[in-house]
N, C-alpha and C. Protein backbone atom coordinates (compact mmCIF):
# COMPACT_ATOMS: atom_id res chain seq x y z
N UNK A 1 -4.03 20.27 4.26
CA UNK A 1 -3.88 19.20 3.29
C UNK A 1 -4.15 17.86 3.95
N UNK A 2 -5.16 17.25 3.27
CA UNK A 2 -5.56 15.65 3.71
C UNK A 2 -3.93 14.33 3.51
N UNK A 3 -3.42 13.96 4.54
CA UNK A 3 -2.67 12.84 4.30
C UNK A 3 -3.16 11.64 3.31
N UNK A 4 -2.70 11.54 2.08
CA UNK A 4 -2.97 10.29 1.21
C UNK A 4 -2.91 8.97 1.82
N UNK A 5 -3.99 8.08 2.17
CA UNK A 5 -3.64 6.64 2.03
C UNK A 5 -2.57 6.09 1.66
N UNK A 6 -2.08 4.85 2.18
CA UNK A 6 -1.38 3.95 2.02
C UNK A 6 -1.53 3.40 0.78
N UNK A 7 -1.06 3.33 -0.12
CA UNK A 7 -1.53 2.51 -1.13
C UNK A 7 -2.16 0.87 -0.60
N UNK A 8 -2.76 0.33 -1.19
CA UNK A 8 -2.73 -1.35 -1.07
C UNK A 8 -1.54 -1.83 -1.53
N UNK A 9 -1.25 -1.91 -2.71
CA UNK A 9 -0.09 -2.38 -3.79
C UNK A 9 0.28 -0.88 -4.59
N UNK A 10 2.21 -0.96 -4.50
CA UNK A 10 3.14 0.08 -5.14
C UNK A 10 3.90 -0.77 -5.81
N UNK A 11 3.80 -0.59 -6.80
CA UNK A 11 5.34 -1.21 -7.94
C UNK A 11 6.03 0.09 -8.42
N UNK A 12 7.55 0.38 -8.64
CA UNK A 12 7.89 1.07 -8.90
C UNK A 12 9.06 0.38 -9.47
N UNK A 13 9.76 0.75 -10.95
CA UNK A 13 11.11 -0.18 -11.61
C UNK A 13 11.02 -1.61 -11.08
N UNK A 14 9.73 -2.06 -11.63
CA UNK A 14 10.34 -3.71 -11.37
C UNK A 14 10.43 -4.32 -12.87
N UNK A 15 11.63 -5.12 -12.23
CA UNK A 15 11.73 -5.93 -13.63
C UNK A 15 11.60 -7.04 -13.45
N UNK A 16 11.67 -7.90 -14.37
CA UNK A 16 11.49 -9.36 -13.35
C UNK A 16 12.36 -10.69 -14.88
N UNK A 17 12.96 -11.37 -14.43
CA UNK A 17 12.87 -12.47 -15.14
C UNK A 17 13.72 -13.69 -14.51
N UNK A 18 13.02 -14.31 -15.67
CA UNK A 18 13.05 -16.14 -15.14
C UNK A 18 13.98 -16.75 -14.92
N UNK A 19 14.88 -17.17 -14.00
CA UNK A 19 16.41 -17.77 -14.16
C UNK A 19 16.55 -18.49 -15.17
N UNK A 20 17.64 -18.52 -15.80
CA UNK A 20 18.20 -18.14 -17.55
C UNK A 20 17.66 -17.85 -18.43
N UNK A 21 16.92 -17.02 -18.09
CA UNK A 21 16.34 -16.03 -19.28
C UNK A 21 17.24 -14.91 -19.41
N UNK A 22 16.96 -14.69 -21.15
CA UNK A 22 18.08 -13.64 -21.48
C UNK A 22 17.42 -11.97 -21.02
N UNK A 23 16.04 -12.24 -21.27
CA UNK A 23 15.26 -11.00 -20.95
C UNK A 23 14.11 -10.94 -19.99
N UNK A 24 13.69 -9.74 -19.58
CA UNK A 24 12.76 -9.40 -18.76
C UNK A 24 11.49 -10.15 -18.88
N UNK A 25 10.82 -10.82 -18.31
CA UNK A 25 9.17 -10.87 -18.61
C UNK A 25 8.26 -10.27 -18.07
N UNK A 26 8.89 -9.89 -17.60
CA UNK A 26 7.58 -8.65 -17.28
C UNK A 26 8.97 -7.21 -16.33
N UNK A 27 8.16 -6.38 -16.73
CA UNK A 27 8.46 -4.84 -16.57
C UNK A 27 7.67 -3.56 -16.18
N UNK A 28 7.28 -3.64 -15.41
CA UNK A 28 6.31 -2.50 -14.82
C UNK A 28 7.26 -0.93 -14.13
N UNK A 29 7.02 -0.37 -14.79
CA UNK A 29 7.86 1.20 -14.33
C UNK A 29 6.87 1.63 -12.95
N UNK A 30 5.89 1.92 -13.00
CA UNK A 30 4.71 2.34 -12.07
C UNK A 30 3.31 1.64 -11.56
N UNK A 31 2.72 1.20 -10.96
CA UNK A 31 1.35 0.57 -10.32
C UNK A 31 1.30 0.61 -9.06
N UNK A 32 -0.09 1.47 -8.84
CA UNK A 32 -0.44 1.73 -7.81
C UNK A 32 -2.21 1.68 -7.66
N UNK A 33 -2.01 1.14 -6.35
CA UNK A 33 -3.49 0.32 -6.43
C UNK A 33 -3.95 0.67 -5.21
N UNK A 34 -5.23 1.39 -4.81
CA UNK A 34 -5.57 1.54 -3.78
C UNK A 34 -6.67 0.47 -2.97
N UNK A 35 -6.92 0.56 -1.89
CA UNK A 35 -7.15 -0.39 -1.03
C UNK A 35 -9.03 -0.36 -1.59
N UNK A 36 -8.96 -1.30 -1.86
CA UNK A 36 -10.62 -1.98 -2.43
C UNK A 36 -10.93 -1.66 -3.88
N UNK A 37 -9.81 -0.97 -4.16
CA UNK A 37 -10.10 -1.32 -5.77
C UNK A 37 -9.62 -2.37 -6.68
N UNK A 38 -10.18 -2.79 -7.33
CA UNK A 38 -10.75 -4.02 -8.42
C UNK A 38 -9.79 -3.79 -9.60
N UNK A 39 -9.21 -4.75 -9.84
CA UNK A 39 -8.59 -4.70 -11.15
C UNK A 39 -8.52 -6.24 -11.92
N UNK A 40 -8.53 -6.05 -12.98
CA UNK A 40 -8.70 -7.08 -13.91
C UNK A 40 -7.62 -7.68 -14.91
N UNK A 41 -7.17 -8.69 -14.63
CA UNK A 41 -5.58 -8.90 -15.02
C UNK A 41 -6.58 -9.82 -16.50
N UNK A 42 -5.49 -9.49 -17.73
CA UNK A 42 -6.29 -9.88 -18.50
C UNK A 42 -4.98 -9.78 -19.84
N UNK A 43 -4.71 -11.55 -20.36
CA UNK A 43 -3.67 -11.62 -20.90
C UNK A 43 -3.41 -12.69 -21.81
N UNK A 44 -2.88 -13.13 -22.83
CA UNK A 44 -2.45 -15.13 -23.29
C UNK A 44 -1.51 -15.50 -22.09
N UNK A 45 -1.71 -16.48 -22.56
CA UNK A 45 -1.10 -17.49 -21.38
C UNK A 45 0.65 -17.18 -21.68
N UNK A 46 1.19 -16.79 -20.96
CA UNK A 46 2.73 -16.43 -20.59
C UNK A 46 2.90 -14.93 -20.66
N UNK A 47 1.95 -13.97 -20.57
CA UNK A 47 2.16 -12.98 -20.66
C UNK A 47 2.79 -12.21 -18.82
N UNK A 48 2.58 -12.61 -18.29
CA UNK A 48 2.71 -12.40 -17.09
C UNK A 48 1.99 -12.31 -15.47
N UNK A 49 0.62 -12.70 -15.90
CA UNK A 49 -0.35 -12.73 -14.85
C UNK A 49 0.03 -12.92 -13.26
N UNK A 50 0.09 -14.32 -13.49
CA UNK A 50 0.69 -15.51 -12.35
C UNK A 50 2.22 -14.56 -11.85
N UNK A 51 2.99 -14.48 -12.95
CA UNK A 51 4.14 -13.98 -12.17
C UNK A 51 3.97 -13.05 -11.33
N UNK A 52 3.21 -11.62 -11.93
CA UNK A 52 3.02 -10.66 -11.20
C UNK A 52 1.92 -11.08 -10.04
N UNK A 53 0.79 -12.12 -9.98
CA UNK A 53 0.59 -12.23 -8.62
C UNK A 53 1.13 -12.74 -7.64
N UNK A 54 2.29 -13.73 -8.30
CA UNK A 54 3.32 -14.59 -7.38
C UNK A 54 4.41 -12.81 -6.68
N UNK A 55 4.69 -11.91 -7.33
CA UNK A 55 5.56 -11.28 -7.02
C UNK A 55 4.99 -10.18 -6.03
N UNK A 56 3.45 -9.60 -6.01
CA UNK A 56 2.43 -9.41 -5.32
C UNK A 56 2.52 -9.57 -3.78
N UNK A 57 2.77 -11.31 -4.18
CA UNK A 57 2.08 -12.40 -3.14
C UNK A 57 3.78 -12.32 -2.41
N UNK A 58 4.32 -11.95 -2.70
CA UNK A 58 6.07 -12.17 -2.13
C UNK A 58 6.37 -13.06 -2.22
N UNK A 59 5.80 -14.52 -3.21
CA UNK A 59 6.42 -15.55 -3.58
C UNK A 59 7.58 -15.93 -4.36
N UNK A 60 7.94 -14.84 -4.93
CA UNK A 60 9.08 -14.15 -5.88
C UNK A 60 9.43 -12.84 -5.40
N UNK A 61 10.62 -12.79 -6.38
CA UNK A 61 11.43 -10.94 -5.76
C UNK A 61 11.73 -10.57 -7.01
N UNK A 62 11.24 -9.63 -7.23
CA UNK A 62 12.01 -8.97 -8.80
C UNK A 62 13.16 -9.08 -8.86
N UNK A 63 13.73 -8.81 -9.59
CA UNK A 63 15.51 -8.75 -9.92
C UNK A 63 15.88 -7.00 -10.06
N UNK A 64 14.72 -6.10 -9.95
CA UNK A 64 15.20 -4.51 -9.50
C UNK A 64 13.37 -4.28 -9.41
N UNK A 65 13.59 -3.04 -8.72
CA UNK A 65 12.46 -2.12 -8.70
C UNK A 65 12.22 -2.76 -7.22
N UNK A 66 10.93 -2.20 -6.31
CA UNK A 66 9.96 -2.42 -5.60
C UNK A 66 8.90 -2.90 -5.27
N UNK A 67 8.16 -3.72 -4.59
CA UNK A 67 6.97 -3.93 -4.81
C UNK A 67 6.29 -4.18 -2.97
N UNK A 68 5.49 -3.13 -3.00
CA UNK A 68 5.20 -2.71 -1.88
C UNK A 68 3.79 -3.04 -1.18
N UNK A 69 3.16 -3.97 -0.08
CA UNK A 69 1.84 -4.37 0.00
C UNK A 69 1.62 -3.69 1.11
N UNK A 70 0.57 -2.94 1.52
CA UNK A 70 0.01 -1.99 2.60
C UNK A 70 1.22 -1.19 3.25
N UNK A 71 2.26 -0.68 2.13
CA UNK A 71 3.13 0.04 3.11
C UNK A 71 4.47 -0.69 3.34
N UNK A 72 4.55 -2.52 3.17
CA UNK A 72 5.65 -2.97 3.52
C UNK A 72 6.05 -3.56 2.36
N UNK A 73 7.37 -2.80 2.00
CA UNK A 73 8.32 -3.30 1.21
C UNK A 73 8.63 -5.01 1.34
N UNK A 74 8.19 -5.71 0.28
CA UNK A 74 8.20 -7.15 0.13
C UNK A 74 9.94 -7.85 0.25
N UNK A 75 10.55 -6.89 -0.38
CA UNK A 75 11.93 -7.36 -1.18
C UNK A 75 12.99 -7.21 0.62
N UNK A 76 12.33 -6.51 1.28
CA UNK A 76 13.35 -6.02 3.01
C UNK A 76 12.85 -7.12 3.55
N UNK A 77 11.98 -8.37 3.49
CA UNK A 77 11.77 -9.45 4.42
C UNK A 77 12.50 -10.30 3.86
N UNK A 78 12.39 -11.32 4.63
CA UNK A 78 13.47 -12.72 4.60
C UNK A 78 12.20 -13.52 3.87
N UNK A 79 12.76 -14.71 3.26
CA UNK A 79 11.45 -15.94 2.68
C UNK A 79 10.77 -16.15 3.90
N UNK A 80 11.05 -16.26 5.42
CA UNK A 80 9.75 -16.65 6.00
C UNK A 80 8.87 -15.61 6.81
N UNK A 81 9.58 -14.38 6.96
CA UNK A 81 9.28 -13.22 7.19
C UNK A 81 7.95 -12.98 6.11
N UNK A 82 8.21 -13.28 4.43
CA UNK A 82 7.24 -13.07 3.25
C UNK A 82 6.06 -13.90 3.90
N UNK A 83 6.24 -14.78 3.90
CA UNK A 83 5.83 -15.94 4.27
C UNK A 83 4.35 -15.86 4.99
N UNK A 84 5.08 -15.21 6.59
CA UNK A 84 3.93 -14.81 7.37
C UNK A 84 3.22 -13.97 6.93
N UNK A 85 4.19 -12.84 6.65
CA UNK A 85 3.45 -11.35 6.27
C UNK A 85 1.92 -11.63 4.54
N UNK A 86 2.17 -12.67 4.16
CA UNK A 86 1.14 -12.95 3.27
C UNK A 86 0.33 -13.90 3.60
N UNK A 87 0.46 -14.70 5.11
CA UNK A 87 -0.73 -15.54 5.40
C UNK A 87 -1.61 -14.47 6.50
N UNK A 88 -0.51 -12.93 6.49
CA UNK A 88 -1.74 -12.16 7.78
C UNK A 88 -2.22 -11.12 6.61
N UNK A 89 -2.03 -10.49 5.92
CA UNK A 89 -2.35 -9.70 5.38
C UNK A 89 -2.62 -10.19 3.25
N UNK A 90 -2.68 -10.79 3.00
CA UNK A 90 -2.77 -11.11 1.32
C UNK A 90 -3.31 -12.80 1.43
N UNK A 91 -4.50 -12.06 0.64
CA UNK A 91 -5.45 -13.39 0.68
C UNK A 91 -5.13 -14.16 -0.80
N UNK A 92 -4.18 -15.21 -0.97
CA UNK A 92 -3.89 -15.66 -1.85
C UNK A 92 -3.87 -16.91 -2.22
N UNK A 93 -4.79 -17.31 -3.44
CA UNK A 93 -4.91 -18.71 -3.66
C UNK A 93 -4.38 -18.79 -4.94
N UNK A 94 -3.37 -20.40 -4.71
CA UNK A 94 -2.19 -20.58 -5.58
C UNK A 94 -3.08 -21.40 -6.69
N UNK A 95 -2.70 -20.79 -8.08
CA UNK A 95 -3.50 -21.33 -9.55
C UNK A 95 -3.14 -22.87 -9.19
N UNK A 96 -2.03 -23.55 -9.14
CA UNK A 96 -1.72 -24.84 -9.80
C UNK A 96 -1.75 -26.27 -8.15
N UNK A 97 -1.90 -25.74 -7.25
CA UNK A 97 -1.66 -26.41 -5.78
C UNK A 97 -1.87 -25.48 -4.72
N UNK A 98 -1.81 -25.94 -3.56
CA UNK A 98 -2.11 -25.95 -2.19
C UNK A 98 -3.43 -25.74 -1.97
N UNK A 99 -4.29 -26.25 -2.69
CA UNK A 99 -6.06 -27.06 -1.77
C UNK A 99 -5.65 -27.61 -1.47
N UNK A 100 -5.98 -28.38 0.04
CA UNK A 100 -6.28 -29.79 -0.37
C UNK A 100 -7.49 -30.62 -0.51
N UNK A 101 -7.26 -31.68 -0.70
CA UNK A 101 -7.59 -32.17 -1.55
C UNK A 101 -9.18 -32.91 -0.58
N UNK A 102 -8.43 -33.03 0.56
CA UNK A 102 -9.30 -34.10 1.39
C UNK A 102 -10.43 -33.11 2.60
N UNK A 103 -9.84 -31.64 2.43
CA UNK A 103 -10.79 -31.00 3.41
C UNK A 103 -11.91 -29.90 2.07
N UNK A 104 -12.72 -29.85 2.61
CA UNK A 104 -14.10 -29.15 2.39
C UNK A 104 -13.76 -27.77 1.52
N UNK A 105 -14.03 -27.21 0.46
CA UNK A 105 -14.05 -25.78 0.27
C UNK A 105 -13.73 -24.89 1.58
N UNK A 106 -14.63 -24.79 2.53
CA UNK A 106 -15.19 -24.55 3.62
C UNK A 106 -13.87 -24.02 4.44
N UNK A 107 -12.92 -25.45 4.71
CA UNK A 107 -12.40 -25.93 5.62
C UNK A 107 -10.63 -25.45 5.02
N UNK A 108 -10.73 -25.50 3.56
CA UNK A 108 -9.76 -24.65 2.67
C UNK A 108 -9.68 -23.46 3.00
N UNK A 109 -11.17 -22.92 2.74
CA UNK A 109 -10.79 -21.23 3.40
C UNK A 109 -10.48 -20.94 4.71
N UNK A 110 -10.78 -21.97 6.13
CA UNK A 110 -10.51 -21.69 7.15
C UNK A 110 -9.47 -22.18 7.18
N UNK A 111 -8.41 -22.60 6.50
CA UNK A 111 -6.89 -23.19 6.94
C UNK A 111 -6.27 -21.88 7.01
N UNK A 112 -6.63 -21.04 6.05
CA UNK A 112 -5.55 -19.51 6.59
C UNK A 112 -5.57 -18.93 7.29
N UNK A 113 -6.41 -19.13 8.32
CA UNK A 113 -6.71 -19.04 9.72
C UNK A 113 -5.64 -19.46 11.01
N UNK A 114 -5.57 -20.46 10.67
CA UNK A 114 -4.48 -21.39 11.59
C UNK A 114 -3.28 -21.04 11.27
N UNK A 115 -2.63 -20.19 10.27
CA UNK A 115 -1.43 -19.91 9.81
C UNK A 115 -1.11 -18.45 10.55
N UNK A 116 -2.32 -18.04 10.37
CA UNK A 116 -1.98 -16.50 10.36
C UNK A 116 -2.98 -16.02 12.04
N UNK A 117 -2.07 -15.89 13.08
CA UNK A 117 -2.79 -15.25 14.04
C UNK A 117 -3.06 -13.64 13.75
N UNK A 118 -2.64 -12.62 13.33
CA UNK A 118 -3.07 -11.27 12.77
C UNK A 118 -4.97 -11.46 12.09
N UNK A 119 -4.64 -12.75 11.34
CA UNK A 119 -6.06 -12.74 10.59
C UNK A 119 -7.30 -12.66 11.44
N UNK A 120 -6.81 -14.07 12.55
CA UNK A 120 -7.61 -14.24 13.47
C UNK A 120 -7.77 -12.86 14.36
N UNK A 121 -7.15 -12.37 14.80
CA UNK A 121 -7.42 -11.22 15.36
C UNK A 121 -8.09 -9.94 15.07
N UNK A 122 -7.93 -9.87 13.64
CA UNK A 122 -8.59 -8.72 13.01
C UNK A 122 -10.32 -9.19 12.92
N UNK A 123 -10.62 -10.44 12.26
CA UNK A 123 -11.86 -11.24 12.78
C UNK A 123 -12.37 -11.28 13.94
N UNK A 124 -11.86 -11.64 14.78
CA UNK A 124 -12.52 -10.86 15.95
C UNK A 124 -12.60 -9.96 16.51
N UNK A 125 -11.98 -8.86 15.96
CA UNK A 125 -11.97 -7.15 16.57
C UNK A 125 -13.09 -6.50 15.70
N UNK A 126 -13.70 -7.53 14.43
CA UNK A 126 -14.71 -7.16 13.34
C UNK A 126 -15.97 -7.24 14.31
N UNK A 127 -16.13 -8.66 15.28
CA UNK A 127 -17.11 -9.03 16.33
C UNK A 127 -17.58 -10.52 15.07
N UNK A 128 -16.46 -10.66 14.64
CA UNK A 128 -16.75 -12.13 13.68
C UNK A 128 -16.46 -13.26 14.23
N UNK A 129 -16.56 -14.78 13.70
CA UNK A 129 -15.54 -15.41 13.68
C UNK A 129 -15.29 -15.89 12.90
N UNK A 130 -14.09 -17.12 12.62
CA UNK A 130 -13.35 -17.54 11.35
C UNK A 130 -14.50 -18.31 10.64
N UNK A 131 -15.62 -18.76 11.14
CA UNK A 131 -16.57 -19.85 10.20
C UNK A 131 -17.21 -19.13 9.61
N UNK A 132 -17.66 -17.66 10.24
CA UNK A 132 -18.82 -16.67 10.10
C UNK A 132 -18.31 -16.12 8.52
N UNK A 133 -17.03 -15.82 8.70
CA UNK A 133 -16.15 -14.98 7.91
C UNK A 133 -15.62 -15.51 6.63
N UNK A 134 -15.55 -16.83 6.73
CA UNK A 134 -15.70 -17.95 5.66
C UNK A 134 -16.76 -17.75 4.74
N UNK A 135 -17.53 -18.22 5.89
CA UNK A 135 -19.18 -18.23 4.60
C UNK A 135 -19.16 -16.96 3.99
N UNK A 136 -19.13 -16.03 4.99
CA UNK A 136 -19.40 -14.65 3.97
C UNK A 136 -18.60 -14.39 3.34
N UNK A 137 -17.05 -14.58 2.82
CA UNK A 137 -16.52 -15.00 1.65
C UNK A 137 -16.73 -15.68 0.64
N UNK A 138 -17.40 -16.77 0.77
CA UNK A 138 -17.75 -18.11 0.22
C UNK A 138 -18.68 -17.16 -1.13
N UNK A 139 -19.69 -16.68 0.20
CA UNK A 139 -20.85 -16.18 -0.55
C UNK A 139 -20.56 -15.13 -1.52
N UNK A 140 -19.80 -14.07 -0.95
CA UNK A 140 -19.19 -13.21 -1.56
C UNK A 140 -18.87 -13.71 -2.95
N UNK A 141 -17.62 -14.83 -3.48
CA UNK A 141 -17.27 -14.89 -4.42
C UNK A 141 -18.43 -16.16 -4.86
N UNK A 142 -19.51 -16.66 -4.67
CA UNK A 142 -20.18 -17.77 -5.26
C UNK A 142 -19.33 -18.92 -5.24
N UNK A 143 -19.51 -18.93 -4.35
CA UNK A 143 -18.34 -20.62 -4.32
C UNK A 143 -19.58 -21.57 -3.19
């Protein structure tokens, strides 16, 4: 028998809601997402998008259930423990802030660089480097 992959992303009983809210806004029993597959979040505005990538992103913690990124349980780290663990591994750009304002597209994508030594390291064990790896992101998404 072949050992299954790691998932990318595991949700299992999460619930989630907004401090003083009477109810849940979002509720996912099961999601599981494997590593390079594509999914398409697709919703009106308050349905839950943002939350669930903020909760993803370990910028939030459900209020029950799990939510698991390459294997590591989000909800067992501390806020700066999350912190790191999503500037080395979860490439995440926040809808409403943190560009800034005064450096380059360019120079935006290479700031998660300087945060995260894991990143840098995996970039160069590719035989890349962080500018190389930029552009070909850049290009990647048409930016």
């Amino acid at each position: 028998m072949r050992a299954h992959p790691t998932p990318a992303v595991r949700i299992s009983g999460l619930r989630y809601r907004w401090p003083g809210s009477a109810q849940d806004c979002l509720a996912i029993d099961a999601l599981q997402l494997g590593a390079g597959e594509r999914v398409f979040l697709r919703g009106p505005s308050g349905s839950g998008k943002t939350t669930l990538l903020s909760l993803v992103g370990g910028v939030i913690l459900p209020q029950a259930g799990t939510v698991e990124v390459g294997g590591q349980a989000l909800g067992a780290l501390s806020a700066g423990a999350r912190d790191r663990f999503r500037a080395d591994h979860v490439g995440f750009v926040f809808q409403l802030f943190n560009l800034l304002p005064w450096l380059s597209a360019r120079d935006n994508i290479l700031l998660a660089c300087r945060f995260a030594p894991q990143r840098r390291a995996r970039i160069a064990a590719a035989g890349s480097m962080p500018a190389a790896e930029a552009a070909r992101l850049a290009a990647r998404l048409d930016l």
